[in-house]
Protein backbone atom coordinates (compact mmCIF):
# COMPACT_ATOMS: atom_id res chain seq x y z
CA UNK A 1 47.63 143.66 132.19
CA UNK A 2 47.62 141.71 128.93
CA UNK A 3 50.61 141.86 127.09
CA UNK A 4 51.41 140.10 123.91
CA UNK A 5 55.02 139.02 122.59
CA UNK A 6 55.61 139.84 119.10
CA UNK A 7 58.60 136.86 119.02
CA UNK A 8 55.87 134.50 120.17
CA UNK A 9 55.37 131.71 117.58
CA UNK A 10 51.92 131.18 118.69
CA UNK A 11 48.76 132.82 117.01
CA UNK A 12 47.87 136.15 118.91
CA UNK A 13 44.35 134.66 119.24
CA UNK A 14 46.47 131.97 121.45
CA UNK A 15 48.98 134.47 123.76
CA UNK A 16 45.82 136.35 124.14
CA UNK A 17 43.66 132.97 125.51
CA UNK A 18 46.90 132.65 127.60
CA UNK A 19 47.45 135.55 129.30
CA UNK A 20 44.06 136.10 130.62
CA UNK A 21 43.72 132.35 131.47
CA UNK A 22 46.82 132.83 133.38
CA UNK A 23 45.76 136.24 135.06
CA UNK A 24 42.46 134.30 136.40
CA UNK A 25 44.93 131.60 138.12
CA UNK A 26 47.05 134.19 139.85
CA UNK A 27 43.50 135.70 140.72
CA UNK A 28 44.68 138.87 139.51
CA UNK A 29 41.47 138.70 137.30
CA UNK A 30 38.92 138.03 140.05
CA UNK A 31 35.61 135.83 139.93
CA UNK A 32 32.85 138.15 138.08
CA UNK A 33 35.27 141.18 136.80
CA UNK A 34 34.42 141.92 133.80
CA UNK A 35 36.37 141.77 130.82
CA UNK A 36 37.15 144.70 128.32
CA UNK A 37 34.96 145.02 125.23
CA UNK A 38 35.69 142.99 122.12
CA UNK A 39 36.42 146.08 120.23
CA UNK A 40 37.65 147.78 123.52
CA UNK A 41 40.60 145.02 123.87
CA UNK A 42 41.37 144.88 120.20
CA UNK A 43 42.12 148.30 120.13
CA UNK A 44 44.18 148.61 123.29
CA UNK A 45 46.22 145.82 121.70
CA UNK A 46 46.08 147.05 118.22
CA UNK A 47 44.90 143.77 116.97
CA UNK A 48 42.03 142.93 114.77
CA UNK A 49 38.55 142.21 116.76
CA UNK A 50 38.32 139.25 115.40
CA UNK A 51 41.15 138.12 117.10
CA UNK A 52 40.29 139.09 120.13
CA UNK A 53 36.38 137.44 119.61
CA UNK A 54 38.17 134.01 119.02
CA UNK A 55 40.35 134.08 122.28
CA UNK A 56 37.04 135.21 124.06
CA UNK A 57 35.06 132.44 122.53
CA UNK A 58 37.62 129.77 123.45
CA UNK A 59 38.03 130.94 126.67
CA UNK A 60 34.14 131.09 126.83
CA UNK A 61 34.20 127.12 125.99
CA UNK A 62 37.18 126.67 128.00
CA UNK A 63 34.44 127.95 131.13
CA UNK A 64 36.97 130.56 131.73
CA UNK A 65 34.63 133.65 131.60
CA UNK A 66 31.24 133.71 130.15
CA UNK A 67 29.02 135.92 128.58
CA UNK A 68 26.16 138.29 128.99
CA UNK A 69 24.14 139.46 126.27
CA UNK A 70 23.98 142.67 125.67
CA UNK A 71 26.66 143.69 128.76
CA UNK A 72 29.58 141.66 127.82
CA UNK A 73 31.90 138.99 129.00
CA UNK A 74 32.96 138.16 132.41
CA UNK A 75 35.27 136.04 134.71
CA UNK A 76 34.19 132.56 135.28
CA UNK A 77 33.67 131.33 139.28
CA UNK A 78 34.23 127.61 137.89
CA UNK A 79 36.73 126.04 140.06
CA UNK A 80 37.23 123.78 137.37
CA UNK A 81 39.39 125.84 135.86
CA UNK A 82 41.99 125.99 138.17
CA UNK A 83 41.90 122.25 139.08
CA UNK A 84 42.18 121.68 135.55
CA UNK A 85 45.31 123.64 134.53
CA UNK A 86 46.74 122.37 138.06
CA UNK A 87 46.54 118.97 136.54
CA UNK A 88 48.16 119.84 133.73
CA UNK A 89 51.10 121.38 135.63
CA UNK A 90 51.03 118.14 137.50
CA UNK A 91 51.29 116.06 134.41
CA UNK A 92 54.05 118.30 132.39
CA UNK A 93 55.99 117.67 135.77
CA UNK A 94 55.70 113.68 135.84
CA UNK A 95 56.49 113.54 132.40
CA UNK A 96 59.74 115.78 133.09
CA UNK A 97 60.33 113.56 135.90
CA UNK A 98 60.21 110.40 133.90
CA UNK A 99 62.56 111.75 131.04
CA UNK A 100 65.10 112.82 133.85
CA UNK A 101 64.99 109.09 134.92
CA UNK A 102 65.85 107.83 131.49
CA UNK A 103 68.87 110.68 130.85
CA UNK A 104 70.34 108.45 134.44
CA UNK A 105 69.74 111.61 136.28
CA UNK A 106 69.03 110.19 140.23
CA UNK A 107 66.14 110.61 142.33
CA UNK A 108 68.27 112.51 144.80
CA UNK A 109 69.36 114.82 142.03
CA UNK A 110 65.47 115.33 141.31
CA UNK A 111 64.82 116.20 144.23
CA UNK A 112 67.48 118.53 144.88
CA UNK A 113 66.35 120.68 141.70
CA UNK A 114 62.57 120.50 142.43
CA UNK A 115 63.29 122.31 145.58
CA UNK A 116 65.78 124.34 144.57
CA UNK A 117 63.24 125.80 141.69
CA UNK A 118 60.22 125.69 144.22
CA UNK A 119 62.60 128.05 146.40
CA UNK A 120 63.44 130.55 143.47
CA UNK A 121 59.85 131.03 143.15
CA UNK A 122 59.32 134.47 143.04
CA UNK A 123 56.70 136.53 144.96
CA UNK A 124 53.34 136.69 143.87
CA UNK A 125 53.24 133.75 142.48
CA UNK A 126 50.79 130.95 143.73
CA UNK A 127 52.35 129.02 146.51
């Protein structure tokens, strides 16, 4: 389900990219599903198609989903993808590790919080 957030700074072209980026990585969007029409999409979300064409088109060069002539766009079986944005989550937490470390907050209390948030993780989400 693609929802956007109207108090979302970003460009809807953006949330949009997000969303179904994110819905591949929970694998709620499988491997070959196909993706709703341009038009299809844009209406559903009451944006403008063109909109919707850019997210799909970054996405598409992203190797996200990809696209068939003629019977539309689909989801990507590149496991690139995932390992990709896994990195990134892997970087955004060193970095938040490192700025802990220079606000004096200790390992121990790192620690502590990492798996105190690890354990709040809610179902459904990947483990």
């Amino acid at each position: 389900m693609i929802i956007l957030d109207n108090q979302d700074r970003r460009p809807i072209y953006e949330q949009l990219k997000s969303r179904i980026t994110e819905l591949v990585l929970l694998e709620i969007y499988p491997p070959d599903m196909q993706l709703p029409s341009v038009r299809s999409l844009a209406r559903e979300l009451g944006v403008n198609p063109n909109t919707v064409q850019k997210a799909y088109q970054e996405l598409e060069r992203d190797q996200v989903i990809y696209t068939i002539s003629g019977k539309g766009s689909f989801i990507s079986t590149n496991p690139l993808v995932r390992e990709r944005r896994r990195h990134d989550a892997l970087e955004k937490l060193k970095e938040a590790v490192q700025l802990c470390r220079r606000a004096g907050v200790s390992k121990d209390e790192i620690r502590q919080k990492v798996t105190e948030y690890v354990n709040q993780q809610g179902e459904g989400e990947p483990k």
